[in-house]
C-alpha atoms as a PDB file:
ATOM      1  CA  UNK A   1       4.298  11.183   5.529  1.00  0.00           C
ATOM      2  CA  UNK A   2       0.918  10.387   3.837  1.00  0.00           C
ATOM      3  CA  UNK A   3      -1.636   8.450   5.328  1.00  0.00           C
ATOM      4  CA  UNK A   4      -4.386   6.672   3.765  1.00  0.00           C
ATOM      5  CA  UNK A   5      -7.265   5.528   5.586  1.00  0.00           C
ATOM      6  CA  UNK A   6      -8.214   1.562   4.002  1.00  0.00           C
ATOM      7  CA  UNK A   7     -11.464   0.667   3.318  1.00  0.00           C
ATOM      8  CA  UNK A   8     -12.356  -3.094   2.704  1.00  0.00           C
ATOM      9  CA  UNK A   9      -9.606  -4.587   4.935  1.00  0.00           C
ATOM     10  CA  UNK A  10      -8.208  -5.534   8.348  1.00  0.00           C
ATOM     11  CA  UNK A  11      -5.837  -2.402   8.116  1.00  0.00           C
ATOM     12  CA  UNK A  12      -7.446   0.841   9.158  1.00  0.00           C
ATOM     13  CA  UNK A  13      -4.620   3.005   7.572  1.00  0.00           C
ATOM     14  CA  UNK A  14      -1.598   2.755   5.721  1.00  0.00           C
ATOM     15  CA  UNK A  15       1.217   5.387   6.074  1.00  0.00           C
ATOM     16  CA  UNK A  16       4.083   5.872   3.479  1.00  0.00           C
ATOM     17  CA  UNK A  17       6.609   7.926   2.400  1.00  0.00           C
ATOM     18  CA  UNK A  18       7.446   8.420  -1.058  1.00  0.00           C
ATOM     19  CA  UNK A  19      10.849  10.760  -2.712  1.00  0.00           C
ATOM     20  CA  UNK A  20      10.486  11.514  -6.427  1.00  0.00           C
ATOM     21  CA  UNK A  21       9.024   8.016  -7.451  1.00  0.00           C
ATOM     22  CA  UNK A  22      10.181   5.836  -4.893  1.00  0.00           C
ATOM     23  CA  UNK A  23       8.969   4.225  -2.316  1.00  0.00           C
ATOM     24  CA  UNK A  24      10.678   5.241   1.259  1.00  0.00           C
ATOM     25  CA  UNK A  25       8.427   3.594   3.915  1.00  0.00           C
ATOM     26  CA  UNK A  26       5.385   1.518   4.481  1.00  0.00           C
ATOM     27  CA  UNK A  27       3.563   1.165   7.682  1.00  0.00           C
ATOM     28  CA  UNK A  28       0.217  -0.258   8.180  1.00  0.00           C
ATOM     29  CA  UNK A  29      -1.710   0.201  11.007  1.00  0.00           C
ATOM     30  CA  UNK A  30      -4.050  -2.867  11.859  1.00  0.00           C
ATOM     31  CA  UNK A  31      -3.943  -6.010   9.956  1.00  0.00           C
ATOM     32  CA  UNK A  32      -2.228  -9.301   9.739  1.00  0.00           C
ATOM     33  CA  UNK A  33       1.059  -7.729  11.050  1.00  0.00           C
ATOM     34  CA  UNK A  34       3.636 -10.539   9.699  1.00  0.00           C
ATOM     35  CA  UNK A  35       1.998  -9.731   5.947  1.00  0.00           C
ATOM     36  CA  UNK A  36       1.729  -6.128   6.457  1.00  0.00           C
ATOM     37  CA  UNK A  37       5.753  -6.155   7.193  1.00  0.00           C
ATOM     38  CA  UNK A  38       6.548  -8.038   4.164  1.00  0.00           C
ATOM     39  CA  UNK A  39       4.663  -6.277   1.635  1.00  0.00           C
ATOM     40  CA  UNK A  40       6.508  -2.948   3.251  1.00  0.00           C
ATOM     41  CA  UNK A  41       9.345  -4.526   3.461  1.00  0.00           C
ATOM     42  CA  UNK A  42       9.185  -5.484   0.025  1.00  0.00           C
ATOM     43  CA  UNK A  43       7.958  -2.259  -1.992  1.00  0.00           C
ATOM     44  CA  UNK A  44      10.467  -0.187  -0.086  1.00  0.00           C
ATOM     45  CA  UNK A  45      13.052   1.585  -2.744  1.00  0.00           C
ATOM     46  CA  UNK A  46      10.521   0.146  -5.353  1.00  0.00           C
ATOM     47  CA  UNK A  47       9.504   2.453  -7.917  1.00  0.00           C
ATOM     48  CA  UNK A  48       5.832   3.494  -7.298  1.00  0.00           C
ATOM     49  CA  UNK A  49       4.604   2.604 -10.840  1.00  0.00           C
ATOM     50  CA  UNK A  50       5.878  -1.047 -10.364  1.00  0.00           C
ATOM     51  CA  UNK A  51       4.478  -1.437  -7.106  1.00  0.00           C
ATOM     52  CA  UNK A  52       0.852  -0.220  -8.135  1.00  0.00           C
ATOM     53  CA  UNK A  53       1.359  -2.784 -10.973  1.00  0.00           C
ATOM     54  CA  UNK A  54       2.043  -5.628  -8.867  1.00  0.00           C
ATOM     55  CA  UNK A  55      -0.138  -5.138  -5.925  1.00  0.00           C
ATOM     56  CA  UNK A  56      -3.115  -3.758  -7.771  1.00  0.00           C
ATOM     57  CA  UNK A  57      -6.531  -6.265  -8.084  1.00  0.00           C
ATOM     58  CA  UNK A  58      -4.607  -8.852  -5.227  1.00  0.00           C
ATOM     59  CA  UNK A  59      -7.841  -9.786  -3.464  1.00  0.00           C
ATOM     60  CA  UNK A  60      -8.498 -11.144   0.265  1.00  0.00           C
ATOM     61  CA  UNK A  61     -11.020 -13.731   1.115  1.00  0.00           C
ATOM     62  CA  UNK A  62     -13.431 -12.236  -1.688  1.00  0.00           C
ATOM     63  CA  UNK A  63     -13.341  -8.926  -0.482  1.00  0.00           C
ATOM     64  CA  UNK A  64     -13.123  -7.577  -3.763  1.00  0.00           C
ATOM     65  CA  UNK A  65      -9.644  -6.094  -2.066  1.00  0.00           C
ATOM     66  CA  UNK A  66      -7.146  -6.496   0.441  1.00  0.00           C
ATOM     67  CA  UNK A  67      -3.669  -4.676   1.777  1.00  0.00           C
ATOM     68  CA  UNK A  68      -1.655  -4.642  -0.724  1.00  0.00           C
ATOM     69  CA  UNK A  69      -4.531  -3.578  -3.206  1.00  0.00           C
ATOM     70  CA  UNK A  70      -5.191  -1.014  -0.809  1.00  0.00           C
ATOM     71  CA  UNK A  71      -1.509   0.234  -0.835  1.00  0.00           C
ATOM     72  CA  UNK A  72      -1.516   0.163  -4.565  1.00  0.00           C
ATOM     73  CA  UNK A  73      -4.599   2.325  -4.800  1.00  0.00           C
ATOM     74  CA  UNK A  74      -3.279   4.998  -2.107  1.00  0.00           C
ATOM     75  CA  UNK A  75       0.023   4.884  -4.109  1.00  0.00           C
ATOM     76  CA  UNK A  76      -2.206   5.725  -7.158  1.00  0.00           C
ATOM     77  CA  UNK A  77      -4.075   8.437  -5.438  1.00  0.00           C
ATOM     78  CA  UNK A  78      -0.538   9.797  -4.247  1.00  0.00           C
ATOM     79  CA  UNK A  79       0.334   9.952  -8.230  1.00  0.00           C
ATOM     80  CA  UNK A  80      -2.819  11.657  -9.309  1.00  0.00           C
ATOM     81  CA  UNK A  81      -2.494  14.624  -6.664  1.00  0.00           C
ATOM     82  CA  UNK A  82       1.399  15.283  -7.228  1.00  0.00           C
END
């Protein structure tokens, strides 16, 4: 299980489990919790490529980010270090 502490958001962290290039699980801890379920819900058995691609740049409120951006760029951080 990694876990990725947000920045930026009403999430604190995000944990997630990835095998090979795909998505397992997606939990985040804090934020809106009905959102937070779907986007998990949705990127789970997603390839991690895809999901970066769709969730990357999605901004809340003007924050400049939001949770699924910040999912995308722990997925991307996951990539760089395996």
């Amino acid at each position: 299980m990694e876990v990725y502490k947000t920045l930026g958001t009403c999430s604190q962290a995000i944990e997630f489990e990835v095998d090979g290039d795909t998505i397992q699980s997606v939990h985040f801890v804090g934020g809106c919790d009905g959102n937070t379920q779907g986007v998990a819900a949705l990127v789970k058995g997603m390839k991690v490529e895809d999901a970066i691609s769709r969730l990357e740049g999605i901004d809340c409120r003007g924050r400049g980010t939001s949770c699924p951006d910040q999912l995308a760029r722990a997925l991307k951080g996951y990539v760089a270090s395996h």
